[in-house]
C-alpha atoms as a PDB file:
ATOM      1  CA  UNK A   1      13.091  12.850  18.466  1.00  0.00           C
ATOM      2  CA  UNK A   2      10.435  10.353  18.522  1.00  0.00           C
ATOM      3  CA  UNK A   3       9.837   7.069  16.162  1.00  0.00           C
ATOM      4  CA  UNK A   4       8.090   8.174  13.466  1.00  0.00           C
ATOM      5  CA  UNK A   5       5.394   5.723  11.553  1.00  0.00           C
ATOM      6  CA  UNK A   6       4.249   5.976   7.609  1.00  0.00           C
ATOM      7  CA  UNK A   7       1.397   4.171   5.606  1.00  0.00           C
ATOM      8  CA  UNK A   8       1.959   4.373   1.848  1.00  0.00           C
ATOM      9  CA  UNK A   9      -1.052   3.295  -0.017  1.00  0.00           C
ATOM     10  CA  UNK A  10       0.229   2.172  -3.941  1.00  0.00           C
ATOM     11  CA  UNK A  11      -2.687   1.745  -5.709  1.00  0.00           C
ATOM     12  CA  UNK A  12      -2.324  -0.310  -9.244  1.00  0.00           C
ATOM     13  CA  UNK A  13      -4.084   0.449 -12.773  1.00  0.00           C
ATOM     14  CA  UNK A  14      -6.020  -3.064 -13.495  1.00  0.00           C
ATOM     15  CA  UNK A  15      -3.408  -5.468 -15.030  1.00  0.00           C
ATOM     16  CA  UNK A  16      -0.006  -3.352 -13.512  1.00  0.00           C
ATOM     17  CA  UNK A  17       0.060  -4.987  -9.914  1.00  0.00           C
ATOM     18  CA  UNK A  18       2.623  -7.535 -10.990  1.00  0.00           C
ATOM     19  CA  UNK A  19       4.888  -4.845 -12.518  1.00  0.00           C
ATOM     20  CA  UNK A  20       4.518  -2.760  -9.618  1.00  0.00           C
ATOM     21  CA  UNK A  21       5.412  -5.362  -7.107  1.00  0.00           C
ATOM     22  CA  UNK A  22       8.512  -6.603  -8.954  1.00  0.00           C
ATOM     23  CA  UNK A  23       9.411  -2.970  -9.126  1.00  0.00           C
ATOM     24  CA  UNK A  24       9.357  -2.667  -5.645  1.00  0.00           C
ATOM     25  CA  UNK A  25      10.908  -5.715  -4.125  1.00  0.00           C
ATOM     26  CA  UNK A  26      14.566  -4.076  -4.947  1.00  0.00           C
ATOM     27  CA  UNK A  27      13.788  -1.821  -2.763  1.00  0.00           C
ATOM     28  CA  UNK A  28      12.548  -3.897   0.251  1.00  0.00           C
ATOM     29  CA  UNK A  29      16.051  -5.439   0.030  1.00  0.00           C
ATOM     30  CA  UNK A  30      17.858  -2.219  -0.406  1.00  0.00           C
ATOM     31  CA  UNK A  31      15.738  -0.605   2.555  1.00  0.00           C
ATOM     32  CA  UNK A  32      16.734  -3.676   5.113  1.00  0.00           C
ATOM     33  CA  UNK A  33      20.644  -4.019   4.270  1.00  0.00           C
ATOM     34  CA  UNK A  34      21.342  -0.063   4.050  1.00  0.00           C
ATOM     35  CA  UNK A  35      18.933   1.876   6.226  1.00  0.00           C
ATOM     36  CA  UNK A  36      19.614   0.808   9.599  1.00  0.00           C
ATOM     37  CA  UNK A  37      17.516   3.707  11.158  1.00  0.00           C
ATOM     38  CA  UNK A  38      14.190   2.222   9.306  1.00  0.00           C
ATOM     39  CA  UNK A  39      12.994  -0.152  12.051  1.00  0.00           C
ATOM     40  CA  UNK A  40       9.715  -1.497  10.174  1.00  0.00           C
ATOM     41  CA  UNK A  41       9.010  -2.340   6.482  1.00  0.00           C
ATOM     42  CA  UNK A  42       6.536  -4.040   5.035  1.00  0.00           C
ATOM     43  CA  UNK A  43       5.105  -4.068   1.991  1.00  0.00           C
ATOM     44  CA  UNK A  44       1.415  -5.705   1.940  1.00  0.00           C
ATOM     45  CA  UNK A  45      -1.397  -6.681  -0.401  1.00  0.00           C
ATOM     46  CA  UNK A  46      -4.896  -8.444   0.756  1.00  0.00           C
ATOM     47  CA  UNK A  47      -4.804 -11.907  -0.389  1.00  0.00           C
ATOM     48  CA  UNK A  48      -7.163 -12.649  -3.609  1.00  0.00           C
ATOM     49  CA  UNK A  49      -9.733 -15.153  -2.514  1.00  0.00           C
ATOM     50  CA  UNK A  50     -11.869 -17.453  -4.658  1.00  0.00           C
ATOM     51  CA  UNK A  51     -14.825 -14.657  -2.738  1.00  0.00           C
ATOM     52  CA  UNK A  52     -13.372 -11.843  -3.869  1.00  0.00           C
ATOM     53  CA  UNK A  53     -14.545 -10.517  -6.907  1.00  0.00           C
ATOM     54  CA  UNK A  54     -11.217  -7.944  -7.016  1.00  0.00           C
ATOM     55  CA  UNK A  55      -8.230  -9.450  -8.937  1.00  0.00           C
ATOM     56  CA  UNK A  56      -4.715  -9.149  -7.310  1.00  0.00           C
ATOM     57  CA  UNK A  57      -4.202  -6.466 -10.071  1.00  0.00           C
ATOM     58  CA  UNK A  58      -6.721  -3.991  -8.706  1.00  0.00           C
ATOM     59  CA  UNK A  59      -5.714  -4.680  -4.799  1.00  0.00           C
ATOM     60  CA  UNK A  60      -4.157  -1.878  -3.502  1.00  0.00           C
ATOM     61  CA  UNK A  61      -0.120  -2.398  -2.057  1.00  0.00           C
ATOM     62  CA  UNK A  62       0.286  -0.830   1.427  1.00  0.00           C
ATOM     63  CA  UNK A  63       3.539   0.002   3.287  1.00  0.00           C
ATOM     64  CA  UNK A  64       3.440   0.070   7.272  1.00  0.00           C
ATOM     65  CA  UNK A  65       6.715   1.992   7.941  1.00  0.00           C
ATOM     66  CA  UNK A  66       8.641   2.588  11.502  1.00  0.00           C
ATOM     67  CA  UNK A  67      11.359   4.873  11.556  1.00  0.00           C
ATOM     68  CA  UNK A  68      13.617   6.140  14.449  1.00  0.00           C
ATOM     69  CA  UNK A  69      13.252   9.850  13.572  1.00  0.00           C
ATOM     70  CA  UNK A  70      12.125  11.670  10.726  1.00  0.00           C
ATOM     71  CA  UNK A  71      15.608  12.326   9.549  1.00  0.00           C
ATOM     72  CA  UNK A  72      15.386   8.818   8.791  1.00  0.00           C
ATOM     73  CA  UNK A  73      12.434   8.933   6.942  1.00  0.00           C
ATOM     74  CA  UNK A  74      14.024  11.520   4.943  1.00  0.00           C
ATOM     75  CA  UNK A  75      16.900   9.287   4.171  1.00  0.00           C
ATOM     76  CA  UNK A  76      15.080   6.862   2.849  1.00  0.00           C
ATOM     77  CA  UNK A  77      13.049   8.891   0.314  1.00  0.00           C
ATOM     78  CA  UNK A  78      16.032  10.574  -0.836  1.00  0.00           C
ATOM     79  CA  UNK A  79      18.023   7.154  -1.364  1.00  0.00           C
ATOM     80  CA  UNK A  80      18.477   6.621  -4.887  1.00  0.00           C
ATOM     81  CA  UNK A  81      16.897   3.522  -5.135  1.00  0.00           C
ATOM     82  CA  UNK A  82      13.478   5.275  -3.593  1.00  0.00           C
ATOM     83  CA  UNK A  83      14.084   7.761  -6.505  1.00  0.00           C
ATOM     84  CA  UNK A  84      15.026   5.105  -8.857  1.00  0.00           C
ATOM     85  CA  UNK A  85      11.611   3.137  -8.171  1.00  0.00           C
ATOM     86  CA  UNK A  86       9.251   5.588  -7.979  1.00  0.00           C
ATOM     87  CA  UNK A  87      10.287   7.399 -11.034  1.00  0.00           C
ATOM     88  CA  UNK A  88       9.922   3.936 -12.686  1.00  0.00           C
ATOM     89  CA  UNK A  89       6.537   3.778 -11.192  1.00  0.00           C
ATOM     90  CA  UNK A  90       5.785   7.406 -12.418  1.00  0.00           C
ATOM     91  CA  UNK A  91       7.216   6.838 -16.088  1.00  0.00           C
ATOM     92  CA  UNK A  92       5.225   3.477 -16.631  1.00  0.00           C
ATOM     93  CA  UNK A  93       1.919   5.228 -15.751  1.00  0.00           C
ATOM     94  CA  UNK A  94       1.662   2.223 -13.176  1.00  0.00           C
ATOM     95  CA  UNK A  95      -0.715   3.645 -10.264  1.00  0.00           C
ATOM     96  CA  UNK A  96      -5.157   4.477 -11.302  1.00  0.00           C
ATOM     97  CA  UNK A  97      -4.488   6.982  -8.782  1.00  0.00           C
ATOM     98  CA  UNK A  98      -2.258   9.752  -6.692  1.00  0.00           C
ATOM     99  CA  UNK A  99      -0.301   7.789  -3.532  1.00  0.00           C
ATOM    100  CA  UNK A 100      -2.197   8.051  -0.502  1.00  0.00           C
ATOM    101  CA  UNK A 101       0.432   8.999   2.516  1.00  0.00           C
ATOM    102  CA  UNK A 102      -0.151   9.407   5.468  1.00  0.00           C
ATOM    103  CA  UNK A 103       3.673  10.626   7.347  1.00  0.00           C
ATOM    104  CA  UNK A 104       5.104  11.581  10.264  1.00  0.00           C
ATOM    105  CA  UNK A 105       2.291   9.421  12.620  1.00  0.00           C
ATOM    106  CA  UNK A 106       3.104   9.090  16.006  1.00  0.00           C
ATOM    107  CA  UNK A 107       1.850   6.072  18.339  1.00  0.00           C
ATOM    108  CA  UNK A 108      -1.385   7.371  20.710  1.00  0.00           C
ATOM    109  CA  UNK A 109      -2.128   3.895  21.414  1.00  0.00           C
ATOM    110  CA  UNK A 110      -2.411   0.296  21.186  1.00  0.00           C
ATOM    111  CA  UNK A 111       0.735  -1.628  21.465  1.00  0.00           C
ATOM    112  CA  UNK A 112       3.814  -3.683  19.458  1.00  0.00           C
ATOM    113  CA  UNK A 113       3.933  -7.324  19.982  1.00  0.00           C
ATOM    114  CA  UNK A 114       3.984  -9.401  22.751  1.00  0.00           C
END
């Protein structure tokens, strides 16, 4: 089976990024020490600048994602701690709108480091 790649696009009600990201950096941890079969994680958020006139708590959260087969991918959604987090998420009325997910996306193109 080939590597698999996600992008998870979390997108915060104003003044619920902060809760959001300090429900999700338990799983970041749990992700790299138990799910050896996830090969990329990471969780990222444009940078507020003095220019911008968004606020870090309407900046969307997006996860790039790298798995070695979609059984993997699998396993990680169905951890508990996925479950755990995103029921959290669900039950605080965190996100303004539905996840965007795109899964399953295979390379075409381009390349991974140097």
């Amino acid at each position: 089976m080939p590597e698999i790649h996600v992008v998870a696009i979390l997108s915060p009600k104003p003044g619920k990024a902060e809760r959001l990201l300090t429900l999700l950096q338990p799983l970041l941890q749990t992700v790299q020490t138990t799910e050896p079969q996830t090969l990329r994680y990471l969780m990222l958020q444009e940078p507020t600048t003095s220019s911008s006139s968004e606020t870090t708590s309407e900046q969307d959260i997006v996860f790039i994602e790298k798995y070695a087969s979609p059984e993997a991918n699998e396993t990680h959604v169905q951890g508990e701690k996925f479950q755990q987090v995103f029921r959290a998420i669900a039950e605080e009325g965190l996100l303004a709108r539905e996840m965007v997910l795109r899964k399953g996306l295979v390379v075409v193109g381009g390349f991974e480091g140097r």
